[in-house]
Protein backbone atom coordinates (compact mmCIF):
# COMPACT_ATOMS: atom_id res chain seq x y z
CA UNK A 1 116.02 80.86 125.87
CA UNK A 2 113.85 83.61 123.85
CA UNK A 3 115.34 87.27 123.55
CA UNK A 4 112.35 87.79 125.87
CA UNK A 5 113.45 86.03 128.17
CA UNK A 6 116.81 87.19 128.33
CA UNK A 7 115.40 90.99 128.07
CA UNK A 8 113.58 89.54 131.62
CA UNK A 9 116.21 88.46 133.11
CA UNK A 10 118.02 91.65 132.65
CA UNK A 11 115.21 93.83 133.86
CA UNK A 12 114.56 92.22 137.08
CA UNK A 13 118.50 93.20 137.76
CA UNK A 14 117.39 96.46 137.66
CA UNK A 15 113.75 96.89 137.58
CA UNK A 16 111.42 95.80 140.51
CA UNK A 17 109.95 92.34 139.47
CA UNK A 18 111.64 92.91 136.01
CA UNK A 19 108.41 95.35 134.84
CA UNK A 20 107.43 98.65 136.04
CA UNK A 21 103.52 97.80 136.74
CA UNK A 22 102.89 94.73 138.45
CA UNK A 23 100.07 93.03 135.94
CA UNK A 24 103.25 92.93 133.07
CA UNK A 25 104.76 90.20 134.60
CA UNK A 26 102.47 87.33 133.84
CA UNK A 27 102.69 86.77 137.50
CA UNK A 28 98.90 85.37 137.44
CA UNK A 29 99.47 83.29 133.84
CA UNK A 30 103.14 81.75 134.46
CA UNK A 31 105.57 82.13 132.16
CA UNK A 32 107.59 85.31 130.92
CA UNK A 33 106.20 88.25 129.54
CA UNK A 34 106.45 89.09 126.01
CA UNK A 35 108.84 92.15 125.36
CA UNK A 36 107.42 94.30 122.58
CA UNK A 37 109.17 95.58 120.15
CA UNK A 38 106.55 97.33 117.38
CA UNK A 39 103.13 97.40 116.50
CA UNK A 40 100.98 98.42 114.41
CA UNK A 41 96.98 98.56 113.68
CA UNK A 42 95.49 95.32 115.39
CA UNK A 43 98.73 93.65 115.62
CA UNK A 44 101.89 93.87 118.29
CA UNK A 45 105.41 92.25 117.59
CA UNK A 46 107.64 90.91 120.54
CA UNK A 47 111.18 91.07 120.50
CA UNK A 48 111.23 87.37 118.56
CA UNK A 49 109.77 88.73 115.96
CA UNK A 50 106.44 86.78 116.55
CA UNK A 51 103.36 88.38 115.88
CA UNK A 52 99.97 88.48 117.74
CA UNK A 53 96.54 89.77 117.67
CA UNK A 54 96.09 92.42 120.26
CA UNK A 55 93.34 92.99 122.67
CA UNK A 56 95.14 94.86 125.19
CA UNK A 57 95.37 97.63 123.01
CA UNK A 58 98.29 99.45 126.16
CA UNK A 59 95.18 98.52 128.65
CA UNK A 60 92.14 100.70 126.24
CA UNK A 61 94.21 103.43 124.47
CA UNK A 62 94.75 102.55 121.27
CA UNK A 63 90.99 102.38 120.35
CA UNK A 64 91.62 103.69 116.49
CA UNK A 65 94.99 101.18 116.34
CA UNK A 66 98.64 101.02 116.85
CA UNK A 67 100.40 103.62 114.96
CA UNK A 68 97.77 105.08 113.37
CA UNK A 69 98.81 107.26 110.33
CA UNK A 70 97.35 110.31 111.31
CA UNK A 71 98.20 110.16 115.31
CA UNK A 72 101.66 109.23 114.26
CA UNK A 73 101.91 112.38 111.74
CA UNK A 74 100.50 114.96 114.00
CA UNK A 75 102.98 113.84 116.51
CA UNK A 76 106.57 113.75 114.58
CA UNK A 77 105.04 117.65 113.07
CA UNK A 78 104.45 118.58 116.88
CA UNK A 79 107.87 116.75 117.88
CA UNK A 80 109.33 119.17 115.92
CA UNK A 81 108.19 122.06 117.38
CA UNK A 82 109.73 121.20 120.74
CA UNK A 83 108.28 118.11 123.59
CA UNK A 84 108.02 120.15 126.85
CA UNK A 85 107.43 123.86 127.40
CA UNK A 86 106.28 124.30 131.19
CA UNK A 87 103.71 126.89 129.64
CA UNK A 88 99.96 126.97 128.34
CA UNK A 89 99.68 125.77 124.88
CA UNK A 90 97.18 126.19 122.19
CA UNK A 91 96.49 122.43 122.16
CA UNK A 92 95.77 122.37 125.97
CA UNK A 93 93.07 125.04 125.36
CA UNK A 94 91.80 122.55 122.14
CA UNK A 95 91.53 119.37 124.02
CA UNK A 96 90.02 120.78 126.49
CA UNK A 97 87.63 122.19 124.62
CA UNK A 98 86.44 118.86 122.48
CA UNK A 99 86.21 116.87 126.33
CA UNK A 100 83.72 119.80 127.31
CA UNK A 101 82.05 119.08 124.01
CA UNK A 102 81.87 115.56 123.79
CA UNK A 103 81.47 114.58 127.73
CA UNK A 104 78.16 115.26 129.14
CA UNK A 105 78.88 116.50 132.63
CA UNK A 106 82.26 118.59 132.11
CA UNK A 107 81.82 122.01 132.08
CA UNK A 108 85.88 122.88 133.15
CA UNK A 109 88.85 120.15 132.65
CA UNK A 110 92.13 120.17 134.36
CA UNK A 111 94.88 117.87 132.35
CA UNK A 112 97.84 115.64 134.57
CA UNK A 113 99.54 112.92 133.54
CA UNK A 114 97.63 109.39 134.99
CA UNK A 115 95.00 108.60 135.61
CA UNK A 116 96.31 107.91 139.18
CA UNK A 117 96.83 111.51 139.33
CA UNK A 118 93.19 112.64 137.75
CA UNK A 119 91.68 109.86 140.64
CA UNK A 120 93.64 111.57 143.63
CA UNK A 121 92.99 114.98 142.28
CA UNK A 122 89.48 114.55 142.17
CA UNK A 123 89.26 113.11 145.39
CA UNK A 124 90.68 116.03 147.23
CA UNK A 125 89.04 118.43 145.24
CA UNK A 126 85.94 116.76 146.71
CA UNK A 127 87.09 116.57 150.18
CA UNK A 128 88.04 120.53 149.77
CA UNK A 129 84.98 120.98 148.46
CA UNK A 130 82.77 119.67 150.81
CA UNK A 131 84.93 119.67 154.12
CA UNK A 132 84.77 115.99 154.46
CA UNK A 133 87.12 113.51 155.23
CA UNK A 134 85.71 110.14 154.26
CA UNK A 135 85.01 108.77 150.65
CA UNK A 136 83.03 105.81 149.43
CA UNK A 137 84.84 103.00 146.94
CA UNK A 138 83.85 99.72 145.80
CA UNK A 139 84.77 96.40 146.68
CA UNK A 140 86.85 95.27 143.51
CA UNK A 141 87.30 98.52 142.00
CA UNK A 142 90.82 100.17 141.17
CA UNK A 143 91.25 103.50 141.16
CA UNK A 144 94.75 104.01 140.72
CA UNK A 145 97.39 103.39 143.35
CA UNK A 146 97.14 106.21 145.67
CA UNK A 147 96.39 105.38 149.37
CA UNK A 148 92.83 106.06 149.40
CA UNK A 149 92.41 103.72 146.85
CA UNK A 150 94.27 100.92 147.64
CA UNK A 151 91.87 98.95 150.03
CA UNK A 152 89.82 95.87 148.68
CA UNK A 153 91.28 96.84 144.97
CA UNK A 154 90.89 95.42 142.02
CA UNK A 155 92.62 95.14 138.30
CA UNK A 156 96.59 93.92 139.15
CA UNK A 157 96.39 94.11 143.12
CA UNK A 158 93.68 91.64 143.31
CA UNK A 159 95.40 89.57 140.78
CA UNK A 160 98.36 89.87 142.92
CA UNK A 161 96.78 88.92 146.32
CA UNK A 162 97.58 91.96 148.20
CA UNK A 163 94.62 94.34 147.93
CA UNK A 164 95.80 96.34 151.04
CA UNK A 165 99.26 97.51 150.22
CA UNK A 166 101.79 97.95 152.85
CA UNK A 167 102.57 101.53 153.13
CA UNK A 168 99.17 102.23 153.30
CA UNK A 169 98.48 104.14 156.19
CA UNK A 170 95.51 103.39 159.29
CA UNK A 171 94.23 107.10 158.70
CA UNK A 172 93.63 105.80 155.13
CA UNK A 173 92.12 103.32 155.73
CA UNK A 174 89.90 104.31 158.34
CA UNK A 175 88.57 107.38 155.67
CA UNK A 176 87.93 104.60 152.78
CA UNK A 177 84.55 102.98 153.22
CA UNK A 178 83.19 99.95 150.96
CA UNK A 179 80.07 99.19 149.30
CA UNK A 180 79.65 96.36 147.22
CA UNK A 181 79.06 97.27 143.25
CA UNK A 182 75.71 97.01 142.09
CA UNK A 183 74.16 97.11 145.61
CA UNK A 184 72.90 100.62 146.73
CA UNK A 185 71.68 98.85 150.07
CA UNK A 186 75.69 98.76 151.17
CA UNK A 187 75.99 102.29 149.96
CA UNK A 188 72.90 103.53 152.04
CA UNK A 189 74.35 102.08 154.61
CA UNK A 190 77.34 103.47 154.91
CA UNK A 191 75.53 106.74 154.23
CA UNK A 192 73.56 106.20 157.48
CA UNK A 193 76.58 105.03 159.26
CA UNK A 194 78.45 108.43 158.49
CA UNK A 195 75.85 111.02 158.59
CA UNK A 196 77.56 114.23 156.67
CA UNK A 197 81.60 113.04 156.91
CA UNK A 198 81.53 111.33 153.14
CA UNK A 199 82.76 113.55 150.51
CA UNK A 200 82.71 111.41 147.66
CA UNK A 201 81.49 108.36 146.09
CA UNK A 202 83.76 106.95 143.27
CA UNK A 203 82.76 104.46 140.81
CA UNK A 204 83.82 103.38 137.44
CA UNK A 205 80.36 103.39 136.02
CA UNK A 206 81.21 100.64 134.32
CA UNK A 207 83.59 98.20 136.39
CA UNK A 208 86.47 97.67 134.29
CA UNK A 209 88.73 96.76 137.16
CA UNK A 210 87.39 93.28 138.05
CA UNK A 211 86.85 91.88 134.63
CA UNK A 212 83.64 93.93 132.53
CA UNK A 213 80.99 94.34 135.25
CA UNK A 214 77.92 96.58 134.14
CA UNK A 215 75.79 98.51 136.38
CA UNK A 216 72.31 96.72 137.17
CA UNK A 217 69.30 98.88 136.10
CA UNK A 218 68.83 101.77 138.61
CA UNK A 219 72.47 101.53 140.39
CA UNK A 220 74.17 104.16 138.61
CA UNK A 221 70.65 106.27 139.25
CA UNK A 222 70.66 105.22 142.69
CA UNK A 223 74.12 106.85 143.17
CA UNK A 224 72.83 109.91 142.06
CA UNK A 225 69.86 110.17 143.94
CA UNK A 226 71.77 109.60 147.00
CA UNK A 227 74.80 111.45 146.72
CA UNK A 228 71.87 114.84 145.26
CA UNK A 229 70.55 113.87 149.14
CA UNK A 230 73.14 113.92 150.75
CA UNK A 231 75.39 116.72 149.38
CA UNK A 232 78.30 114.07 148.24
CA UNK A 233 80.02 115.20 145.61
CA UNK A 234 79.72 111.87 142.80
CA UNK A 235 82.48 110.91 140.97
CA UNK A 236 82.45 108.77 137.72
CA UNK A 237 86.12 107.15 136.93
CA UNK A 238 85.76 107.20 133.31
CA UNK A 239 89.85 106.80 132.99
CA UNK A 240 88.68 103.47 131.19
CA UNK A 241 84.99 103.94 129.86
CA UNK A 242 86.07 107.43 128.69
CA UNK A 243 85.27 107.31 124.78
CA UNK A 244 85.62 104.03 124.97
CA UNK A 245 81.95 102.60 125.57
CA UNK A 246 80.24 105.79 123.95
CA UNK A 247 81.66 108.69 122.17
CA UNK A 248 80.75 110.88 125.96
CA UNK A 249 81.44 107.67 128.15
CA UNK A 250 79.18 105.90 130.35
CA UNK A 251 77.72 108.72 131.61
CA UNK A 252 76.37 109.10 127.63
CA UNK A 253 75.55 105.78 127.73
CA UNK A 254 73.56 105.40 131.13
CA UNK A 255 72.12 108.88 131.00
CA UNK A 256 73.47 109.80 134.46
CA UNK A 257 75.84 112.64 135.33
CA UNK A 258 78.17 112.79 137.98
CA UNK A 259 79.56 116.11 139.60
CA UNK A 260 82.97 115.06 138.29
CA UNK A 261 84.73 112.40 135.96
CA UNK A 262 88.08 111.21 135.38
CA UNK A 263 89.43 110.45 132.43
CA UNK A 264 92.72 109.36 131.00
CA UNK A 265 94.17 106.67 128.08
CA UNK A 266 91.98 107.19 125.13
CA UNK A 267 92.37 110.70 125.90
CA UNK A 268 96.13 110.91 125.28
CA UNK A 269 95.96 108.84 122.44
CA UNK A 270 98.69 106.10 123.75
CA UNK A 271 100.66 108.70 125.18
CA UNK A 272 100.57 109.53 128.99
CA UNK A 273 97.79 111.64 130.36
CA UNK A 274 94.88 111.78 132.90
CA UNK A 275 92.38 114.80 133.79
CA UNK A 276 89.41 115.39 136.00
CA UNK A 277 86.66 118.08 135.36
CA UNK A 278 82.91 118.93 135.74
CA UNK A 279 80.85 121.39 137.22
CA UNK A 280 82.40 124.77 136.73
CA UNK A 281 81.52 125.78 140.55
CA UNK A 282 83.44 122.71 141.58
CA UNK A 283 86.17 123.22 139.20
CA UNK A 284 86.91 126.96 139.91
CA UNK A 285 87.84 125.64 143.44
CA UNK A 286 91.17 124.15 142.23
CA UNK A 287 94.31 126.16 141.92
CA UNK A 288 94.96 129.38 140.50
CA UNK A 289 91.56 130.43 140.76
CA UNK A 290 90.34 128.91 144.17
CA UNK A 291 92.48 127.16 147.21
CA UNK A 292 92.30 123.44 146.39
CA UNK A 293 95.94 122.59 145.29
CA UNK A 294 97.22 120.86 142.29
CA UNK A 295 100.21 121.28 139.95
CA UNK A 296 102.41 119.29 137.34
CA UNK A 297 105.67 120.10 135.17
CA UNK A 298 104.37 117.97 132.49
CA UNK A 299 100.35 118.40 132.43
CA UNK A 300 99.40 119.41 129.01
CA UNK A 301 102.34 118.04 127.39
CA UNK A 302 101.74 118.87 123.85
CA UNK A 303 102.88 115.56 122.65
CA UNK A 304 99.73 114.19 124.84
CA UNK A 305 97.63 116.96 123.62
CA UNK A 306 98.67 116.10 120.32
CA UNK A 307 98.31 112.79 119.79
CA UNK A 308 94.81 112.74 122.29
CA UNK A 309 93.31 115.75 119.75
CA UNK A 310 94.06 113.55 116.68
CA UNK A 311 92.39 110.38 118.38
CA UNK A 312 89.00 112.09 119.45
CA UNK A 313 89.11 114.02 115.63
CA UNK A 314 89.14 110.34 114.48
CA UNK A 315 86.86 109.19 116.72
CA UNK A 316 84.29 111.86 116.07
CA UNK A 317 83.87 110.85 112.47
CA UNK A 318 80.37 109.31 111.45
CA UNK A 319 80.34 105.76 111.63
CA UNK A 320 82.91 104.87 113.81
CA UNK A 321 81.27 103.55 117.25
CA UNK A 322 78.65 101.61 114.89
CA UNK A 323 81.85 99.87 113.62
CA UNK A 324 83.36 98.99 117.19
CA UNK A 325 79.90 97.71 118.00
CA UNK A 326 79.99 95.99 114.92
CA UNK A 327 83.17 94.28 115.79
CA UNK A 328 82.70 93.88 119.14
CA UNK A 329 79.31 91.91 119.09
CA UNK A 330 81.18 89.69 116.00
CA UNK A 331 83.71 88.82 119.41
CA UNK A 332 80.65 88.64 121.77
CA UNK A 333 78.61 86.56 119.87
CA UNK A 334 81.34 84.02 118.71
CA UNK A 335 82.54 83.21 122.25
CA UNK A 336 78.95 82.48 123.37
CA UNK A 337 78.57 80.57 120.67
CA UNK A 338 81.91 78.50 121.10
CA UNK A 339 80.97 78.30 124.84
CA UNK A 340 77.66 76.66 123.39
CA UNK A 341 79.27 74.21 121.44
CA UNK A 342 81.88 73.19 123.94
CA UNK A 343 79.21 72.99 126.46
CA UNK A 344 80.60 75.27 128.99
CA UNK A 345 78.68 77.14 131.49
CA UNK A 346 81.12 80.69 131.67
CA UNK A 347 79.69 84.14 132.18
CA UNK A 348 80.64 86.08 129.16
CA UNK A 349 80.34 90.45 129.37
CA UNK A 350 80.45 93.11 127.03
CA UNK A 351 79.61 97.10 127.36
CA UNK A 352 80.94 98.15 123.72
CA UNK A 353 83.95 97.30 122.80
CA UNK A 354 85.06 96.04 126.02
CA UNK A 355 84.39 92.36 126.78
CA UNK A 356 85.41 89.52 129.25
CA UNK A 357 85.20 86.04 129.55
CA UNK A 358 85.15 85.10 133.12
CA UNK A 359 85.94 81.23 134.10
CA UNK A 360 82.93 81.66 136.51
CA UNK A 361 79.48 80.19 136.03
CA UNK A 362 76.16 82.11 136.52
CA UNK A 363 75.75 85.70 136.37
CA UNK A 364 79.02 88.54 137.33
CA UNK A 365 77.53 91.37 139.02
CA UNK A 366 80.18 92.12 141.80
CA UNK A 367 83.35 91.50 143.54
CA UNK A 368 82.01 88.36 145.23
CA UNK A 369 80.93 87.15 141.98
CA UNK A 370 84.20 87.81 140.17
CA UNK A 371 86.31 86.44 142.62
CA UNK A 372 84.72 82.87 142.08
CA UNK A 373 86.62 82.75 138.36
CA UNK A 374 88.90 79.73 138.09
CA UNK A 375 91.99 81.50 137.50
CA UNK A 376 94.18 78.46 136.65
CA UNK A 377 91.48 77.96 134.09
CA UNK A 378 92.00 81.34 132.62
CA UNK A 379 95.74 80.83 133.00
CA UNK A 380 95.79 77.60 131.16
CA UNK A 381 93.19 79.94 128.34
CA UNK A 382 95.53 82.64 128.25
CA UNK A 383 98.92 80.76 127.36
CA UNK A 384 96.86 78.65 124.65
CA UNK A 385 95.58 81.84 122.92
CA UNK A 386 99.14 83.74 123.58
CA UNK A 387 100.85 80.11 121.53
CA UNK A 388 97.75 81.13 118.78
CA UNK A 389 99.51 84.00 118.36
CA UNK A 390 95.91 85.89 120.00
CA UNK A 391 97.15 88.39 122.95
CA UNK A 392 95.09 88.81 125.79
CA UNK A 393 95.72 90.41 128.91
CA UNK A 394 97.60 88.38 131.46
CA UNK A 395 95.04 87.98 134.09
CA UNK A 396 91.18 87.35 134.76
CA UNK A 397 90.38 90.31 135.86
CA UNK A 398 90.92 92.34 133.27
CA UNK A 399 89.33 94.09 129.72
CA UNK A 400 89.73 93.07 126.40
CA UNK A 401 89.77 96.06 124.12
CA UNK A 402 88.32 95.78 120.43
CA UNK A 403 89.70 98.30 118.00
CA UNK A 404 88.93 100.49 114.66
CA UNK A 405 91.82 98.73 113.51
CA UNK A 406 90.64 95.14 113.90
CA UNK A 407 88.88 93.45 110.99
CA UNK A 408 85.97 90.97 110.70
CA UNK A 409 89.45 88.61 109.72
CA UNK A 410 91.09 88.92 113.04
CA UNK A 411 87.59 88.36 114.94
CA UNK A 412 87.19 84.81 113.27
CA UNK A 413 90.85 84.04 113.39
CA UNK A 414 90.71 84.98 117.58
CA UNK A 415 87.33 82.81 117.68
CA UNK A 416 88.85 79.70 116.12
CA UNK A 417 91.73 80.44 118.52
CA UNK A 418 89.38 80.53 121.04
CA UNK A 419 87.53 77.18 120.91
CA UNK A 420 90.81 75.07 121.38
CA UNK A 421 92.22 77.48 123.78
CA UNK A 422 88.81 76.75 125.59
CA UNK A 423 88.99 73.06 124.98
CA UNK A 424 92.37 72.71 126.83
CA UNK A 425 90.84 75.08 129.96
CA UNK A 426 88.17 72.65 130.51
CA UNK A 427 90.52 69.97 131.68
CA UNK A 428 90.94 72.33 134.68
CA UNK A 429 87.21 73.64 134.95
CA UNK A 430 86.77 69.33 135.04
């Protein structure tokens, strides 16, 4: 037995399922989960000492690498200065500033600590907003684990099997409405179906949640034009597209602007963080200045602040998404041509650096059509690449993250990985 698996053993005495979020626990893969002990640029260590290639990257933070000198500096000078006030901070006011800046649609920011809480925040800011009780969600997507958000999920509770949560209550529920992703027919529909009760539509503008799902030509539009219409306030979960796919998010990318994002990970620069914000009439509503309620002992932390500042400084530099896309299409382009060779029929996704492989044939465009992945396929994938020393996250429907901190060296290495790991999945696909 591996220290990892002793270090497992241990935790499930004492922490629920031995992890303390549910996708860790290689549940969907078999097996043990690796404990990790350091890492740093493209590469994580376990507690063997065995080291792997990492496109989990903490599930999209660490898009300029582990450790990164200048993240790591800024923090141990601001560690010194004290890690918790309860008081405003010059950094709060700086970050802020650079996410008004660099996101399109944010005009005012509020910082918390998730990106659970920036989800549920924005959500009842909408529904305080508008007066409105029910929201619109998509079949697949996952939002964070507050109530509202926990029917027909994706990400860990659809790998999991239970995509409506006990605990969850009927009043929930019954205020949640689906549409299917990529299908504005569903969404008029529910529209119709609920003439002025829906306060907000939510979407990750790019579904990240259900493997990499892109929007179809028009959806993302579509959204708009209906929720302008209808006076529904739209809401773009960025929490994982958020400097990730373009330097202002999808929102940069697609050309569409929501009334308010989410955001989170990249933004605290591997340390804990979330925020919502957008139009400043919306945004004056929440607490001090208008009656919508939210509050948090630890929002702004200036470690966050810190190390989030120091991330979008690096990624603001000139050159730096060409060399993710650079990277990234290197990945892209090497699995579809390994899928080629092997002569396997797999729908393969990328919006910039994030990617997925999903053991499904034909084209991924929803729920329905992610769902159809072989998942004892991808498990049988996954624990080939993990023994190539190539880490990946431990489940289908997930991202894989490509770094600044990954080199052309670790793309080839992961794509010769990659053809054997594929070779032994096609037994199963067989």
């Amino acid at each position: 037995m591996d220290k990892s698996e002793r270090l497992f053993e241990r935790a499930r005495r004492a922490i629920p399922g031995g992890v303390n979020s549910p996708v860790r626990a290689f549940q969907a893969v078999g097996g043990s989960p690796r404990f990790i002990a350091s890492a740093s640029g493209s590469k994580i260590r376990d507690a063997d000492g065995r080291e792997y290639i990492d496109y989990v990257g903490s599930w999209g933070p660490m898009i300029v690498g582990h450790a990164h000198p200048r993240v790591v500096e800024a923090l141990r000078r601001a560690c010194e200065k004290g890690t918790s006030y309860g008081a405003p901070t010059e950094l709060e006011v700086e970050l802020a500033e650079k996410v008004v800046e660099m996101v399109p649609s944010v005009e005012m920011v509020r910082m918390v600590n998730s990106g659970t809480e920036a989800t549920l925040s924005a959500i009842r800011l909408a529904r305080g907003a508008t007066g409105r009780d029910k929201i619109v969600k998509f079949e697949g997507a996952y939002h964070g684990h507050a109530d509202s958000f926990l029917i027909a999920a994706g990400s860990g509770a659809a790998t999991l099997g239970v995509p409506n949560s006990p605990g969850v209550t009927a009043g929930a529920a019954r205020d949640t409405l689906l549409a299917r992703y990529n299908d504005l027919e569903s969404v008029e529909n529910l529209v119709e179906g609920a003439p002025n009760e829906i306060a907000a539509v939510i979407v990750e503008p790019v579904a990240g949640n259900m493997g990499v799902v892109p929007p179809v030509p028009g959806f993302l539009e579509g959204l708009r034009e209906i929720c302008t219409r209808e006076a529904i306030v739209l809401i773009f979960d960025e929490v994982m597209t958020g400097f990730r796919v373009a330097p202002g998010g999808a929102q940069q990318l697609y050309g569409v602007r929501p009334d308010l994002t989410t955001l989170g990970k990249i933004l605290g620069g591997g340390l804990p963080v979330g925020a919502f914000g957008g139009r400043a009439d919306l945004m004056r509503q929440v607490a001090p200045e208008g009656p919508i309620y939210q509050a948090g002992t630890l929002s702004g932390n200036p470690l966050a602040m810190t190390a989030g500042l120091e991330t979008l400084r690096i990624l603001s530099e000139p050159g730096v998404y060409e060399r993710l896309e650079s990277l990234s299409r290197r990945l892209d382009e090497g699995t579809r041509r390994n899928l080629d060779a092997l002569g396997l029929d797999l729908c393969t996704t990328r919006v910039g650096s994030m990617l997925c492989l999903f053991f499904a044939s034909g084209e991924v465009r929803s729920w329905d059509d992610a769902s159809r992945s072989n998942v004892k396929a991808y498990a049988a994938y996954f624990q080939a690449m993990l023994e190539a020393g190539i880490y990946l996250a431990p489940a289908q429907f997930e991202a894989a993250f490509v770094s600044l901190a990954h080199s052309e060296e670790d793309i080839d290495r992961t794509l010769d990985a990659q053809r054997r790991a594929l070779d032994i999945a096609r037994k199963i696909l067989d």
